[in-house]
C-alpha atoms as a PDB file:
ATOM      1  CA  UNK A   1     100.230  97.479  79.835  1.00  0.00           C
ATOM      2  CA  UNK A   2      99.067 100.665  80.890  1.00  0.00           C
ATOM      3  CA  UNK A   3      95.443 101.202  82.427  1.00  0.00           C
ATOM      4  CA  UNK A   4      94.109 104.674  82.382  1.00  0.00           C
ATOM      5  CA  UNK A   5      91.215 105.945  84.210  1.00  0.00           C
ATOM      6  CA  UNK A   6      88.891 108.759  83.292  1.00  0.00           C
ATOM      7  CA  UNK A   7      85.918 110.121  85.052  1.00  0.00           C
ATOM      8  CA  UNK A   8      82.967 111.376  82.983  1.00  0.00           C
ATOM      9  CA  UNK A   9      84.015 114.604  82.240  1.00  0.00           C
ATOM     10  CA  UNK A  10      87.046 112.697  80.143  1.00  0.00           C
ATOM     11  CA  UNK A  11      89.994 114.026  82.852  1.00  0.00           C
ATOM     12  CA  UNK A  12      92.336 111.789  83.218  1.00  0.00           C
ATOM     13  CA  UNK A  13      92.397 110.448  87.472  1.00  0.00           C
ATOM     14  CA  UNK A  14      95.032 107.962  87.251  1.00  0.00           C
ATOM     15  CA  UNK A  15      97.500 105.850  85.432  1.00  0.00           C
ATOM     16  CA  UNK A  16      98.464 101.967  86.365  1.00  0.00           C
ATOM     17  CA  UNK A  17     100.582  99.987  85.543  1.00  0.00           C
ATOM     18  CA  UNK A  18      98.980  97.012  87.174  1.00  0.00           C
ATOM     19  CA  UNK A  19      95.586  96.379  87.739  1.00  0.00           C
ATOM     20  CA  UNK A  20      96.484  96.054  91.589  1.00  0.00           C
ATOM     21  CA  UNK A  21      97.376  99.367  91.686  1.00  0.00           C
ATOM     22  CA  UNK A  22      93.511 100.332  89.609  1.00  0.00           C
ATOM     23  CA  UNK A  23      91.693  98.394  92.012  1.00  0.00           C
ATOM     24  CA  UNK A  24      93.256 100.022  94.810  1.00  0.00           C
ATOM     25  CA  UNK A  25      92.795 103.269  93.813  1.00  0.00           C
ATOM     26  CA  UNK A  26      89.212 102.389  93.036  1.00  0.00           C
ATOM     27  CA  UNK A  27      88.708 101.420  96.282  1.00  0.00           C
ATOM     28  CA  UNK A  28      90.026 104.614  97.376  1.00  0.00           C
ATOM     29  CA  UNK A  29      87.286 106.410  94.812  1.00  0.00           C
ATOM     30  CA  UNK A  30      84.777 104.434  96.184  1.00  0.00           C
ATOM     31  CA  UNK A  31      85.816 105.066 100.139  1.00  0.00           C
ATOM     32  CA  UNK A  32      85.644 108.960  98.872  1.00  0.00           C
ATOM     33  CA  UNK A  33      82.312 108.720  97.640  1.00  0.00           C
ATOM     34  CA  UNK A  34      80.987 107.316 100.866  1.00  0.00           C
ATOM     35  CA  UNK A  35      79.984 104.179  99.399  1.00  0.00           C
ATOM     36  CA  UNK A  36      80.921 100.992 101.186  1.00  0.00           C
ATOM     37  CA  UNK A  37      82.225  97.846  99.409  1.00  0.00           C
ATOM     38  CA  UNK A  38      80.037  95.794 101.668  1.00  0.00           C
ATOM     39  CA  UNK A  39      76.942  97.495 100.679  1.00  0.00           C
ATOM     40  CA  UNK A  40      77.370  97.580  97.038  1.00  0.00           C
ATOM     41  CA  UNK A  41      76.558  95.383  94.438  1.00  0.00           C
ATOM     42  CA  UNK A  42      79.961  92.982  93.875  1.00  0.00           C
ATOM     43  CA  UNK A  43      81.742  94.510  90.817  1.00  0.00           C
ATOM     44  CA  UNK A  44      85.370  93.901  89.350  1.00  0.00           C
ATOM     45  CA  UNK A  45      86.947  97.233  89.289  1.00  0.00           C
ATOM     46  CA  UNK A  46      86.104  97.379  85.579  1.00  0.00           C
ATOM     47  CA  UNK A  47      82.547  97.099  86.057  1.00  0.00           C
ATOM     48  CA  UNK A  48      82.387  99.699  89.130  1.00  0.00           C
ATOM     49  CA  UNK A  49      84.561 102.654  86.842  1.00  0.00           C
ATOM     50  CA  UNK A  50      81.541 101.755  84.201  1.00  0.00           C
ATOM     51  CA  UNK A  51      78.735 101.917  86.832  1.00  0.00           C
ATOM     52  CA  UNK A  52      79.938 105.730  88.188  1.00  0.00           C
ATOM     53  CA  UNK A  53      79.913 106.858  84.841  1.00  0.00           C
ATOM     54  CA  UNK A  54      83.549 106.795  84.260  1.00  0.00           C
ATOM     55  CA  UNK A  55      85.652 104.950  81.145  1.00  0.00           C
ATOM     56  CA  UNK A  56      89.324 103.020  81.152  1.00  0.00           C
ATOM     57  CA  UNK A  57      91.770 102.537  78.270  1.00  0.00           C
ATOM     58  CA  UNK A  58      94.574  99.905  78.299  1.00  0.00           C
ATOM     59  CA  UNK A  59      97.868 101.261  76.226  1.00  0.00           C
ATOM     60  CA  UNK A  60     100.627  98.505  75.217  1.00  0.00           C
ATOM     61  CA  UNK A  61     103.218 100.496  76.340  1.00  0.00           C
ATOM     62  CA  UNK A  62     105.568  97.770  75.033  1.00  0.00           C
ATOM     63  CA  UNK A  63     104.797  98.590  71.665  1.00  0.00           C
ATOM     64  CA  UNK A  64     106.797 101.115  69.605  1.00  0.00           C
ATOM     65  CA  UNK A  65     104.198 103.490  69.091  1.00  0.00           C
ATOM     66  CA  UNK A  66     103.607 104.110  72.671  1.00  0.00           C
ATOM     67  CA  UNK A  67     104.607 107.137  74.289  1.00  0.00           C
END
């Protein structure tokens, strides 16, 4: 699987291969925006990308069709 993260003006700001790898780089969004894990409400990575406004995808790049 591939996880792809877009921010609200539909630019692509990462691809994943592992959700791992997402959360980490979420946490580095989050550390850029000055807000602190701590202080926020507790969110998976899925539900922070959708609370800033942002979107995510998951592409099986296993499949045939996937490029």
């Amino acid at each position: 699987m591939l996880y792809k993260v877009y921010n609200n003006s539909q630019e692509l700001q990462g691809e994943f291969s592992t959700i791992s790898d997402l959360e980490l780089h979420m946490d580095s969004v989050r550390n850029c925006r000055g807000e602190r894990y701590q202080q926020l409400p507790r969110h998976s990575c899925f539900d922070y990308i959708k609370s800033i406004g942002w979107f995510w995808e998951v592409v099986d790049n296993n499949s045939p069709n996937s490029s």
